[in-house]
N, C-alpha and C. Protein backbone atom coordinates (compact mmCIF):
# COMPACT_ATOMS: atom_id res chain seq x y z
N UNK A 1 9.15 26.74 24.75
CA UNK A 1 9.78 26.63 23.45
C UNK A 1 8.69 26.58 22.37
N UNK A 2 8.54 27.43 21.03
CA UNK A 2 7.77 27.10 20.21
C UNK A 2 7.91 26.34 19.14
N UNK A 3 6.89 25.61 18.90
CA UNK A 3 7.18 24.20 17.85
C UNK A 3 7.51 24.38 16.77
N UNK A 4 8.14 25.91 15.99
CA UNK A 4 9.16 25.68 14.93
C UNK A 4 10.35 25.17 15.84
N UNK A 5 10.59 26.08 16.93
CA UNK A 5 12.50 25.75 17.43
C UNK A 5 12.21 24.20 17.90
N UNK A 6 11.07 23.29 18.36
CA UNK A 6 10.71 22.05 18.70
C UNK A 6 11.35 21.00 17.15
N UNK A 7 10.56 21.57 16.13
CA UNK A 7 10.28 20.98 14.59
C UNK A 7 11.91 20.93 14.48
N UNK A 8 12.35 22.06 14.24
CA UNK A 8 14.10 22.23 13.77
C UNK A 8 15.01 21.24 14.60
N UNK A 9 14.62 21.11 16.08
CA UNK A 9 15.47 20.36 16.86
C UNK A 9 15.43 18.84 16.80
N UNK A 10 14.08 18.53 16.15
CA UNK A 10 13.47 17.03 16.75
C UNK A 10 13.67 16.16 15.46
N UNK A 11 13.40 17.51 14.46
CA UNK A 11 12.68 16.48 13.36
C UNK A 11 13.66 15.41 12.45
N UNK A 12 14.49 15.65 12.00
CA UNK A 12 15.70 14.55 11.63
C UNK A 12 15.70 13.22 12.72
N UNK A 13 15.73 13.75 13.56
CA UNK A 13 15.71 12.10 14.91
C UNK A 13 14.43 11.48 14.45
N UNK A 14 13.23 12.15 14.77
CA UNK A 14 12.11 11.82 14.81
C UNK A 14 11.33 11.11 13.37
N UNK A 15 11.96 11.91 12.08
CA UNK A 15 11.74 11.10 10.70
C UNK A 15 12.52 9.98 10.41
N UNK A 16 13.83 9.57 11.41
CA UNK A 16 14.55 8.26 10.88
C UNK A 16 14.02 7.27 12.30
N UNK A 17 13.31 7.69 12.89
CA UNK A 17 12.78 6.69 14.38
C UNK A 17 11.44 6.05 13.10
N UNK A 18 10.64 7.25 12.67
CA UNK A 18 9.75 6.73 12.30
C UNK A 18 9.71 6.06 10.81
N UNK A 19 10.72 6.54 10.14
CA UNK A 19 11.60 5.83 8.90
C UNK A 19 11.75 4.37 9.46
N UNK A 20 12.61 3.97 10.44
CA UNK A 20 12.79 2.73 10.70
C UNK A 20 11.67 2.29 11.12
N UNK A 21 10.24 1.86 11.63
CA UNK A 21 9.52 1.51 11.97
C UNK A 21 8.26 1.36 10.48
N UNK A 22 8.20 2.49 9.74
CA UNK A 22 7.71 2.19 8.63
C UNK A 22 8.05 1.73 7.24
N UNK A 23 9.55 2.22 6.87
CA UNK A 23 10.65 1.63 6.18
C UNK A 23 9.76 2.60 4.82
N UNK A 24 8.96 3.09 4.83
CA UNK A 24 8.44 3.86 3.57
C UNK A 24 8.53 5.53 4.00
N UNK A 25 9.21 6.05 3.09
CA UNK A 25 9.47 7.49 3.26
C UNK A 25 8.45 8.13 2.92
N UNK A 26 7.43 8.36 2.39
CA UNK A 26 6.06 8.89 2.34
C UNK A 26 5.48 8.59 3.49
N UNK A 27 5.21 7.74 4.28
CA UNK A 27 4.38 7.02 4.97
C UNK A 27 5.31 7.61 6.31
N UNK A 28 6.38 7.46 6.62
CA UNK A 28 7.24 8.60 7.34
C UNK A 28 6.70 10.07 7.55
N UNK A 29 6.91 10.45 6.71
CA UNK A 29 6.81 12.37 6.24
C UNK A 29 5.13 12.01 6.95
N UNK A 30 4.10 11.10 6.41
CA UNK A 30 2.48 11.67 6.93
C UNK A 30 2.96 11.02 8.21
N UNK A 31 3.56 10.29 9.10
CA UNK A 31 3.57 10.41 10.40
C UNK A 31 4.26 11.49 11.71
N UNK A 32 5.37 11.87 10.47
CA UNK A 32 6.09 12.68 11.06
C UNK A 32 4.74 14.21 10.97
N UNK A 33 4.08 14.30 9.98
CA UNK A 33 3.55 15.09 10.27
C UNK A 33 2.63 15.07 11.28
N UNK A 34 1.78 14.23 11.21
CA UNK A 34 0.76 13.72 12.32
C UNK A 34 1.11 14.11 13.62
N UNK A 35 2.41 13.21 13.88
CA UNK A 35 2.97 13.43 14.87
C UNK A 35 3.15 14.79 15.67
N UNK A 36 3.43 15.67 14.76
CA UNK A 36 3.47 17.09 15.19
C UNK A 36 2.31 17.95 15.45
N UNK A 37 1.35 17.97 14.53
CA UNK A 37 -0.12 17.97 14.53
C UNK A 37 -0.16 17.46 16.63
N UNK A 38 -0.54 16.01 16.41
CA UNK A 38 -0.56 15.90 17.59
C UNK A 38 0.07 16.74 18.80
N UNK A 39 1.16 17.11 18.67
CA UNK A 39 2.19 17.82 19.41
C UNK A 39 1.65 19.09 19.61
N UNK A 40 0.97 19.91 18.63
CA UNK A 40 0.87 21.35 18.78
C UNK A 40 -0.52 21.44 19.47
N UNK A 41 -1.56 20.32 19.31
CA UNK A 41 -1.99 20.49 20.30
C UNK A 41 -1.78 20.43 21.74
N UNK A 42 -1.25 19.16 21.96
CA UNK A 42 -1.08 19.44 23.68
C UNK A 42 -0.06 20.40 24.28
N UNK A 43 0.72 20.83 23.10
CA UNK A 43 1.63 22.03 23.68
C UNK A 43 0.90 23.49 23.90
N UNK A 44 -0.04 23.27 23.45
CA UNK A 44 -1.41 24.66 23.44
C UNK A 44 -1.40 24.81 25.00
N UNK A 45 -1.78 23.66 25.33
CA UNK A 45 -2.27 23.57 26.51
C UNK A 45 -1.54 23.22 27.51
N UNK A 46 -0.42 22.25 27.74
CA UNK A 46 0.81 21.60 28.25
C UNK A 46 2.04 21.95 28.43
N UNK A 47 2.61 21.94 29.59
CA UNK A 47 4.27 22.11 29.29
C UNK A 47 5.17 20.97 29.33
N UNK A 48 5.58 20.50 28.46
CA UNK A 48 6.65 18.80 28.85
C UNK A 48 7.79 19.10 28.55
N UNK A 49 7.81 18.99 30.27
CA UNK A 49 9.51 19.18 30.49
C UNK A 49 10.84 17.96 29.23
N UNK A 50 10.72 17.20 28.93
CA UNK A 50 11.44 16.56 28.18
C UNK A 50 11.16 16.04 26.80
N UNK A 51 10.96 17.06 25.95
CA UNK A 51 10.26 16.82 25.00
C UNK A 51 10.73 16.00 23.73
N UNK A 52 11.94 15.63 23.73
CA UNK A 52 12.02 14.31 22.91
C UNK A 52 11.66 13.14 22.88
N UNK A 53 12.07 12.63 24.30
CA UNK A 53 11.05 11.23 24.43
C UNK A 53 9.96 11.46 24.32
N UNK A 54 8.89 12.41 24.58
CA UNK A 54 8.20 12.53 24.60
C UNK A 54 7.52 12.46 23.01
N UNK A 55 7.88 13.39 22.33
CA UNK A 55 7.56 13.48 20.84
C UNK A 55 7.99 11.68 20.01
N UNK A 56 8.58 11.05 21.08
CA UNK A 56 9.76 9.79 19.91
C UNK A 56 8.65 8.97 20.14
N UNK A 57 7.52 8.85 21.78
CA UNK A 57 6.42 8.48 22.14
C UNK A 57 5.11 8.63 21.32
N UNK A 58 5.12 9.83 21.46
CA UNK A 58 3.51 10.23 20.39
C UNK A 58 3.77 9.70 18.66
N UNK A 59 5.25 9.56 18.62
CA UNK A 59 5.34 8.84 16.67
C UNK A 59 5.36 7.66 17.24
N UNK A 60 5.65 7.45 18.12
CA UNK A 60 5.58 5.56 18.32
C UNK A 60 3.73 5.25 18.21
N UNK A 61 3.26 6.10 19.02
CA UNK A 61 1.82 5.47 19.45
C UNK A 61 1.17 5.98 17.99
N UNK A 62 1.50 7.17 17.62
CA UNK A 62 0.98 7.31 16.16
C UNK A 62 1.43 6.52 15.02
N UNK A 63 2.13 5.69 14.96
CA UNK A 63 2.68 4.52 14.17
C UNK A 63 1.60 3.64 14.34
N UNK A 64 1.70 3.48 15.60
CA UNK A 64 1.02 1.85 15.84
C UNK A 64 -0.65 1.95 15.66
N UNK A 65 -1.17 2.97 16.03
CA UNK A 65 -2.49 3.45 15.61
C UNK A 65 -2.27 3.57 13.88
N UNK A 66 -1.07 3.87 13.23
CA UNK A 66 -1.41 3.45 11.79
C UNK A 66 -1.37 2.39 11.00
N UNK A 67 -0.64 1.65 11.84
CA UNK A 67 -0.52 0.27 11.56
C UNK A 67 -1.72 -0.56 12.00
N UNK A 68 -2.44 0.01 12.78
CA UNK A 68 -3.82 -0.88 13.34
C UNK A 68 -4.77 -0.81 12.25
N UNK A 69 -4.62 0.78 11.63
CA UNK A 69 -5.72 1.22 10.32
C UNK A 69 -5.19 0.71 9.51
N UNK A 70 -3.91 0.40 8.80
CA UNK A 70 -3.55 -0.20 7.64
C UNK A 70 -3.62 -2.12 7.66
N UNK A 71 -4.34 -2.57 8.71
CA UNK A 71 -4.44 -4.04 8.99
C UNK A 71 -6.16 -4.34 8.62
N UNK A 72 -6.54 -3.12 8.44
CA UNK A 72 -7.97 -3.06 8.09
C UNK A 72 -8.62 -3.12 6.64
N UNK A 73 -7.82 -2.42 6.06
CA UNK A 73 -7.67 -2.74 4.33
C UNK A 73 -7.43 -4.35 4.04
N UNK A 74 -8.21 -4.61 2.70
CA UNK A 74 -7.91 -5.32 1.95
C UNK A 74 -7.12 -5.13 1.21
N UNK A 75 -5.93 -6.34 0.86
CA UNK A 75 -5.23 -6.54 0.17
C UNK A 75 -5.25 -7.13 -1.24
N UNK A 76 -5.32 -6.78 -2.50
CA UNK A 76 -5.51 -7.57 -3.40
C UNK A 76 -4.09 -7.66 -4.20
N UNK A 77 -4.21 -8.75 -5.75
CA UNK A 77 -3.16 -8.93 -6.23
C UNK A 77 -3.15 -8.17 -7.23
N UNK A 78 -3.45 -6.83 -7.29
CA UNK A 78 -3.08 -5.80 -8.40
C UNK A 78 -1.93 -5.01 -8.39
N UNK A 79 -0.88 -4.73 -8.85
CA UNK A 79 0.19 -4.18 -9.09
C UNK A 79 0.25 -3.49 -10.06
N UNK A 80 0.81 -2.52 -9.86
CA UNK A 80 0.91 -1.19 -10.82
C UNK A 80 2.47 -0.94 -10.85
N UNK A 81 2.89 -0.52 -11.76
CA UNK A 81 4.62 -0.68 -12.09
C UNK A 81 4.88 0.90 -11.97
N UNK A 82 5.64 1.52 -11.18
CA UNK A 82 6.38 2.37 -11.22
C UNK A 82 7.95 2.65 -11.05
N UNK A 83 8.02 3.86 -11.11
CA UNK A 83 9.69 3.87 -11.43
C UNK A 83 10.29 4.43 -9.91
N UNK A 84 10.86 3.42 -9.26
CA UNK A 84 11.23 3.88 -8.04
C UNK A 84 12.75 4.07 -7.96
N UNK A 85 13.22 4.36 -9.10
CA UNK A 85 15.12 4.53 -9.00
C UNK A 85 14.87 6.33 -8.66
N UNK A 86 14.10 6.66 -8.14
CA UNK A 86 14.00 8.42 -8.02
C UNK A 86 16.06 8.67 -7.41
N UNK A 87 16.43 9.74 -7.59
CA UNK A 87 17.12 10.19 -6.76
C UNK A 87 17.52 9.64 -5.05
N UNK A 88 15.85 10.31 -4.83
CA UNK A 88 16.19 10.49 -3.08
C UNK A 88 15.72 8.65 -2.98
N UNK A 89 14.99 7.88 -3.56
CA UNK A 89 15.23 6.60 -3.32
C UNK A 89 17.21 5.93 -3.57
N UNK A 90 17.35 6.56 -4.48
CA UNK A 90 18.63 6.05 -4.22
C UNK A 90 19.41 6.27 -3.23
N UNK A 91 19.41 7.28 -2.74
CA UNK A 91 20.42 8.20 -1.57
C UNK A 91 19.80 7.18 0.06
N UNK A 92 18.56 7.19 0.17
CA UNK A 92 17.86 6.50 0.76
C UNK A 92 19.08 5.04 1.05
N UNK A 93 18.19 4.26 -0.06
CA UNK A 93 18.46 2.78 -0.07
C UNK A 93 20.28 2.52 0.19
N UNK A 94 21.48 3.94 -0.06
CA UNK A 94 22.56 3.66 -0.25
C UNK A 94 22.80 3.75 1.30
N UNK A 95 22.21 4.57 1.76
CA UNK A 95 22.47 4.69 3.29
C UNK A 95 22.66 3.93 4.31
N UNK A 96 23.66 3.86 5.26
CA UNK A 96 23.89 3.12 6.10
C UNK A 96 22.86 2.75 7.17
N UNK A 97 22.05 3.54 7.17
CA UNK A 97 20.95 3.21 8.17
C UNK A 97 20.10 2.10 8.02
N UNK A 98 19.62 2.53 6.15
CA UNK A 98 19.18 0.81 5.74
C UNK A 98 19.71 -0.15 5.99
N UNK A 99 20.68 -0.78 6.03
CA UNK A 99 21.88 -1.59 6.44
C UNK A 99 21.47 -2.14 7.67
N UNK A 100 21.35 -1.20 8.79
CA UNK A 100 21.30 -1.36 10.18
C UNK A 100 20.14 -1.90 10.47
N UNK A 101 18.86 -1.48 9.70
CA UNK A 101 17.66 -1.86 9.79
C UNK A 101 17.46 -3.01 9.44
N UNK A 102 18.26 -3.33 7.92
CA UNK A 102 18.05 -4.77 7.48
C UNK A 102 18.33 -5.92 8.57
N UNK A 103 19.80 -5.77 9.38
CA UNK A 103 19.95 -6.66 10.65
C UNK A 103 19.32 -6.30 11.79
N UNK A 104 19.16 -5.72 12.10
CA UNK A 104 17.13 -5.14 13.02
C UNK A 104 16.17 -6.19 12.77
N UNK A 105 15.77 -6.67 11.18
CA UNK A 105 14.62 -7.05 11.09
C UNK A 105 14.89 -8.55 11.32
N UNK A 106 16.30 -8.93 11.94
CA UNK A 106 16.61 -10.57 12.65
C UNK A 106 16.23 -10.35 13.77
N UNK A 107 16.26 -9.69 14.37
CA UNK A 107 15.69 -9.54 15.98
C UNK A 107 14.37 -9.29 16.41
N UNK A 108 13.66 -9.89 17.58
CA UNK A 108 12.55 -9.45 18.14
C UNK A 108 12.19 -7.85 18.10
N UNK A 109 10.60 -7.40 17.81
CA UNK A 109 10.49 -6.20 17.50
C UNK A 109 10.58 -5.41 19.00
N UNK A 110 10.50 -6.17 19.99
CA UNK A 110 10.57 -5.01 21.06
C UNK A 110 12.18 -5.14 21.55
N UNK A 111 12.98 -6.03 21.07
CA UNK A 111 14.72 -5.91 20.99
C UNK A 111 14.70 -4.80 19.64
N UNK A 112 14.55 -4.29 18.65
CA UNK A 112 14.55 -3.47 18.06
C UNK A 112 14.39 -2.56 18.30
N UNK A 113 12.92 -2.20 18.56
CA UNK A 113 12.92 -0.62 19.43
C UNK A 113 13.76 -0.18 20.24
N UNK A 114 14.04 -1.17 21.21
CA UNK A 114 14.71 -0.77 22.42
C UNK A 114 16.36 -0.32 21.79
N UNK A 115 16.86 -1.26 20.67
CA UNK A 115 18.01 -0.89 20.28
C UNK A 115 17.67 0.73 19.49
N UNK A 116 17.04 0.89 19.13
CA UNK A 116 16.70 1.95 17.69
C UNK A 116 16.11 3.17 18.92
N UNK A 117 15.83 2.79 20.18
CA UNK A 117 15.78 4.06 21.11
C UNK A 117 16.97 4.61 21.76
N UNK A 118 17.54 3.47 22.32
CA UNK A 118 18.68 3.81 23.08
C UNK A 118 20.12 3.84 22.44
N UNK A 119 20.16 3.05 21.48
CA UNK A 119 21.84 3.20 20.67
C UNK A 119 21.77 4.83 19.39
N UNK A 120 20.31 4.36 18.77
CA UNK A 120 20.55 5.35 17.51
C UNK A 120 19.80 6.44 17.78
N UNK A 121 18.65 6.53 18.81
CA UNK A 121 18.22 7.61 18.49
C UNK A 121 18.37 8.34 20.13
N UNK A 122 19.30 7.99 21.06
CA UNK A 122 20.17 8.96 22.41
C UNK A 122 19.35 8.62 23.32
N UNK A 123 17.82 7.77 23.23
CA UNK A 123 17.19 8.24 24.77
C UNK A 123 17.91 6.93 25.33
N UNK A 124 17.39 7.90 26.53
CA UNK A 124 18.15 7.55 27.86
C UNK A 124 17.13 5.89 28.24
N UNK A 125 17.99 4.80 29.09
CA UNK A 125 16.49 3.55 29.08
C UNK A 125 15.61 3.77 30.25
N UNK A 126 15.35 5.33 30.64
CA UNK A 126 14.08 5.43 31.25
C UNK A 126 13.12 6.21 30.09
N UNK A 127 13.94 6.92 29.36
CA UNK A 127 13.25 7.28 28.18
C UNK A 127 12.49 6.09 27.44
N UNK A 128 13.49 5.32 26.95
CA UNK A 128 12.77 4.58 26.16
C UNK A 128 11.78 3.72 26.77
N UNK A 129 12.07 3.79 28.52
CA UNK A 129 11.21 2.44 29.01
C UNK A 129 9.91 3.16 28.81
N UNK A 130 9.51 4.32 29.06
CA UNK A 130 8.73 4.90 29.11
C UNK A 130 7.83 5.06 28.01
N UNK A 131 8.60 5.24 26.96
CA UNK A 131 7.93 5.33 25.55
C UNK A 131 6.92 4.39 24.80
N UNK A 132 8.17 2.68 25.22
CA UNK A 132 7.34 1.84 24.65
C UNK A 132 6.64 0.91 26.06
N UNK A 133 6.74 2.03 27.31
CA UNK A 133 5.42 1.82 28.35
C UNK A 133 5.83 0.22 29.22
N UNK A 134 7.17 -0.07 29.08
CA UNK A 134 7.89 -1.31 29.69
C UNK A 134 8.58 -0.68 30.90
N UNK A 135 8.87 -1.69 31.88
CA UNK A 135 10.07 -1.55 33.19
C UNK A 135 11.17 -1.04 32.36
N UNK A 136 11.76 -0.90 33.39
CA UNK A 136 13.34 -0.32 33.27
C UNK A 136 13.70 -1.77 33.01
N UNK A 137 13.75 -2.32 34.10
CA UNK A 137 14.56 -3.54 34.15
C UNK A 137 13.94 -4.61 32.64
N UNK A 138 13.21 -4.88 32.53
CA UNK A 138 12.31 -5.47 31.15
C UNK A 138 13.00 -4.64 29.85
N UNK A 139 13.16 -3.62 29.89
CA UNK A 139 13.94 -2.59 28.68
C UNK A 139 15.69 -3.43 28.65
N UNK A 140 15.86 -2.99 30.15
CA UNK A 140 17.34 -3.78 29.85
C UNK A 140 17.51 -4.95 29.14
N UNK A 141 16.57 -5.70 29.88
CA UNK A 141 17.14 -6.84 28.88
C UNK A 141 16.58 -7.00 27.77
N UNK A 142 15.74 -6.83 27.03
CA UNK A 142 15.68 -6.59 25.95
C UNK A 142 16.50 -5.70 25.40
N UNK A 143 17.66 -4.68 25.62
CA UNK A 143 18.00 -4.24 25.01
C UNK A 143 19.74 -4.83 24.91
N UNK A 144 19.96 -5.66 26.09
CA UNK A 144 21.30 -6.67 25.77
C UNK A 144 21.17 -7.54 25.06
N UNK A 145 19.60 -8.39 25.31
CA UNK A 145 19.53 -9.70 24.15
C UNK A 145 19.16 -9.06 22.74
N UNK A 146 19.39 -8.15 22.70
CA UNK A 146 18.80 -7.55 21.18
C UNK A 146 20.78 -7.28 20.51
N UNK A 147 20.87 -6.38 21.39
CA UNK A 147 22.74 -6.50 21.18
C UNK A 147 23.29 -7.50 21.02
N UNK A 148 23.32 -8.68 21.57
CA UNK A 148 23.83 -10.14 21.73
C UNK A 148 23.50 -10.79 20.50
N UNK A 149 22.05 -10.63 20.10
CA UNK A 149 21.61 -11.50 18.89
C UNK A 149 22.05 -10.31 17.87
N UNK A 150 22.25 -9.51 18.16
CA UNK A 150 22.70 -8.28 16.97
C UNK A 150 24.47 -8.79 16.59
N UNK A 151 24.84 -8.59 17.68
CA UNK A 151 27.00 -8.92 17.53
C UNK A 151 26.20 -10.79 17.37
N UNK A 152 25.87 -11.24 17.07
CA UNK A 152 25.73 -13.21 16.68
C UNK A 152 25.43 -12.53 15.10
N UNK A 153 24.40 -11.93 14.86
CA UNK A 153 24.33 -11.61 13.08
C UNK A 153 25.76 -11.30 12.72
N UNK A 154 25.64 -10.09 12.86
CA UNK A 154 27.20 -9.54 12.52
C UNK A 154 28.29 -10.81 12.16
N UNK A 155 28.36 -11.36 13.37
CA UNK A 155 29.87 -12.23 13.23
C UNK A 155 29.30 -13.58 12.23
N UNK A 156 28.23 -13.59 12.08
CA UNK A 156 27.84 -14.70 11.00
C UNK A 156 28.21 -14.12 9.74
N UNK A 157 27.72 -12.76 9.47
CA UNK A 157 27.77 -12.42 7.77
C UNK A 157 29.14 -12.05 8.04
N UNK A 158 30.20 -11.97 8.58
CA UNK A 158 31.61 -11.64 8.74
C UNK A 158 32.26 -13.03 8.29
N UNK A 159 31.62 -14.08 8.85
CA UNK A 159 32.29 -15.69 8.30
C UNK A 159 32.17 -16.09 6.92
């Protein structure tokens, strides 16, 4: 398969996997690109038979390698004021996905993934065990106690 028909098939899954993990849509788009970058090389050379988990893998590990570089910067207290009511920030922020993420960020981050692999973004939990490099059985339960403490939020903001 060549990595336009790869790009066309993947990339919507693959920009809201990595949307939820970075929560900044710029910072998305340069991983999602990265991500692919990465991709076209080993597809030069490679054939992977299952190439979604696979690709949902290389934005995971390319996340976390950006998150290792962005822990390296200094932080200071300068702020600069811009205008973030853009359009696509609004369409963004109205979206139900934000929503989902906001009660995400009550739960443990590897009960998150595991939910944000296997409920929203289809892989299978050898997929995902694989991705974020855990047992099968270790995925499971993290991915019931992530559900469990997920339906306990829910029925709280419902009271």
């Amino acid at each position: 398969m060549e990595l336009e028909q790869i790009y066309a098939l993947h990339f919507n899954d693959l920009y809201r996997y990595l949307y939820s993990l970075s929560r900044n849509h710029a910072e998305a788009e340069d991983l999602l690109q990265e991500t692919f970058a990465k991709a076209h090389i080993v597809l030069l050379t490679d054939e992977i038979k299952e190439i979604k988990p696979w690709l949902f893998k290389v934005g995971y590990f390319t996340y976390i390698d950006h998150f290792r570089k962005d822990k390296r910067y200094v932080v200071t207290n300068e702020f600069s004021i811009s205008d973030s009511n853009t359009p696509e920030n609004i369409v963004v922020e109205n979206d139900a996905f934000k929503v989902l993420l906001r009660y995400l960020d009550y739960i443990k981050p590897i009960e998150k993934q595991a939910i944000l692999l296997c409920d929203v973004h289809d892989c299978t939990n050898e997929q995902a065990a694989n991705i974020l490099n855990i047992k099968l059985n270790t995925l499971k339960s993290h991915l019931s106690r992530g559900r469990k403490r997920l339906r306990e939020i829910l029925s709280q903001e419902d009271s």
